[in-house]
C-alpha atoms as a PDB file:
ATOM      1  CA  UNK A   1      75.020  48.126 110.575  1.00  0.00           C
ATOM      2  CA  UNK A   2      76.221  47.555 107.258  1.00  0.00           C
ATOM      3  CA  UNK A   3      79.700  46.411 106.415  1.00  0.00           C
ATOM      4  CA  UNK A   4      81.048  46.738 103.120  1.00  0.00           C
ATOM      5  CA  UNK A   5      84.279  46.126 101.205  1.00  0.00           C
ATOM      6  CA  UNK A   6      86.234  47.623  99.204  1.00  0.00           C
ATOM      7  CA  UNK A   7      87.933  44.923  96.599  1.00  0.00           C
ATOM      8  CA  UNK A   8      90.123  46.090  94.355  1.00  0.00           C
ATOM      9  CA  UNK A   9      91.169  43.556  91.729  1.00  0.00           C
ATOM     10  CA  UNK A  10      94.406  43.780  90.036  1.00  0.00           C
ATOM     11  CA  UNK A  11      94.135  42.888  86.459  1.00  0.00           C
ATOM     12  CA  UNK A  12      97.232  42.458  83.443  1.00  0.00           C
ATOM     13  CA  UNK A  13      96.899  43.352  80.282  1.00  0.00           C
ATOM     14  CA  UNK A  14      98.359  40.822  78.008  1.00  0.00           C
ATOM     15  CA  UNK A  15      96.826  41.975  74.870  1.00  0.00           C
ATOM     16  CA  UNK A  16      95.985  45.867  73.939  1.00  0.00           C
ATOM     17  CA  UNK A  17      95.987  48.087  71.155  1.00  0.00           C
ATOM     18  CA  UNK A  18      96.499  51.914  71.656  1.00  0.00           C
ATOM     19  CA  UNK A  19      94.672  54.290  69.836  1.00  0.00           C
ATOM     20  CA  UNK A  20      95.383  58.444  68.933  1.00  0.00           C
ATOM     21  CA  UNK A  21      98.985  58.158  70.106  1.00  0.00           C
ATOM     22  CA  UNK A  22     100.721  61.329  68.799  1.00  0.00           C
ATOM     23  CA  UNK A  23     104.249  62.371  69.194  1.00  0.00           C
ATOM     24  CA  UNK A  24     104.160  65.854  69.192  1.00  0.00           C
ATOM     25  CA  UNK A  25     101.772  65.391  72.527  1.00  0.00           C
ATOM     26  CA  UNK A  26     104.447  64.624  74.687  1.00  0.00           C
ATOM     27  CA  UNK A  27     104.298  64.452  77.769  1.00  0.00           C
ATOM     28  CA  UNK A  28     100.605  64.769  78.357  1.00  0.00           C
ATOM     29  CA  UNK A  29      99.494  62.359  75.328  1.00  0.00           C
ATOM     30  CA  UNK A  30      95.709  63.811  76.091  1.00  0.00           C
ATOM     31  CA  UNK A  31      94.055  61.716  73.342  1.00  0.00           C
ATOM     32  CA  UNK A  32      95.298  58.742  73.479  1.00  0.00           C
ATOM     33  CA  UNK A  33      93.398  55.431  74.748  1.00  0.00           C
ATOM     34  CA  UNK A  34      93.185  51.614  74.868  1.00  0.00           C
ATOM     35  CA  UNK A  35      90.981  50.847  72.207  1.00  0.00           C
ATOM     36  CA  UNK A  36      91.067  46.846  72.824  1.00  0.00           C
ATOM     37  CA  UNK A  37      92.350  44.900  76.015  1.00  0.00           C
ATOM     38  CA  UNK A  38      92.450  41.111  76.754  1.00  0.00           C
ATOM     39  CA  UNK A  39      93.186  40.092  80.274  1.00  0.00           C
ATOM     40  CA  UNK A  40      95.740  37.782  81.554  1.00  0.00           C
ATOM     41  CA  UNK A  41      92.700  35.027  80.925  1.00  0.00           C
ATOM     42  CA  UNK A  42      92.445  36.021  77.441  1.00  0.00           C
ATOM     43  CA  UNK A  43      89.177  37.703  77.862  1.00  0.00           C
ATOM     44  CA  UNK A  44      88.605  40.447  76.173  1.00  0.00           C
ATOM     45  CA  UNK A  45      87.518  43.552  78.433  1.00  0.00           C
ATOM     46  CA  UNK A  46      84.595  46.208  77.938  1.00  0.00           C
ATOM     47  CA  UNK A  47      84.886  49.395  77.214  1.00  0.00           C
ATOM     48  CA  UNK A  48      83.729  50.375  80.999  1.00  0.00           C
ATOM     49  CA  UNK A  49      86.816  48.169  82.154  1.00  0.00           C
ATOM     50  CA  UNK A  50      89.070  49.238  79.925  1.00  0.00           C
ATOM     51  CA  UNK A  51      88.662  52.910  81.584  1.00  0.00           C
ATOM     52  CA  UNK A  52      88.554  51.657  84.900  1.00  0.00           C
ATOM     53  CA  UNK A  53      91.878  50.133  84.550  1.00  0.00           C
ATOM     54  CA  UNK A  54      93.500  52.739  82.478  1.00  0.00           C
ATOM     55  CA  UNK A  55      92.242  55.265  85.461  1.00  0.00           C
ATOM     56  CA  UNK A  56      93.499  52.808  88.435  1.00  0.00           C
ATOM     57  CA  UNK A  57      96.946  52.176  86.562  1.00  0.00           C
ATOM     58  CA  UNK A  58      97.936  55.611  85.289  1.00  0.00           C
ATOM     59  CA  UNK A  59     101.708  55.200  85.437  1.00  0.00           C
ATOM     60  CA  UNK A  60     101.632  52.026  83.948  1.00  0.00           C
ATOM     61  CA  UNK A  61      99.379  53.173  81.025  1.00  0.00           C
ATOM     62  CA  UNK A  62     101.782  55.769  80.498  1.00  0.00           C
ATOM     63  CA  UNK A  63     104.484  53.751  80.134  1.00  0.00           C
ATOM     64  CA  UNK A  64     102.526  51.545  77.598  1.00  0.00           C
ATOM     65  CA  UNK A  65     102.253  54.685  75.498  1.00  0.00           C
ATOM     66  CA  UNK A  66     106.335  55.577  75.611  1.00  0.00           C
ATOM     67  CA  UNK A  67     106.956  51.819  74.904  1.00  0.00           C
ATOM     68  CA  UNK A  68     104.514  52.276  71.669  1.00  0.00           C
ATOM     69  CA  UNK A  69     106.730  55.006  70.731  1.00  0.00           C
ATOM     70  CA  UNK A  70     109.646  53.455  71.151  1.00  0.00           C
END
């Protein structure tokens, strides 16, 4: 029998920059993306990560893009 785990692992972004943010998409804002992330560590993430976070932390992406508006 194997056992596995399932680890999810909470990262912050400390450092991002937002990409295709548009205005006139509100609410769904379709095209934008993080285009560069640094971690809490200061290490900068990968692409892959990048999406993995952005698709774990939906609400809290969102709100990144409303406080880019802002």
């Amino acid at each position: 029998m194997v056992s596995r785990t399932n680890k999810t692992i909470e990262m912050k972004l400390t450092d991002y920059e937002l990409e295709d943010v548009k205005s006139w998409d509100y609410p769904d804002f379709c095209d934008a993306f993080i285009s560069y992330a640094e971690d809490e560590n200061g290490k900068e993430l990968t692409e892959e990560q990048i999406q993995e976070w952005t698709e774990k932390n939906e609400s809290e992406f969102y709100e990144m893009i409303l406080d880019f508006l802002r």
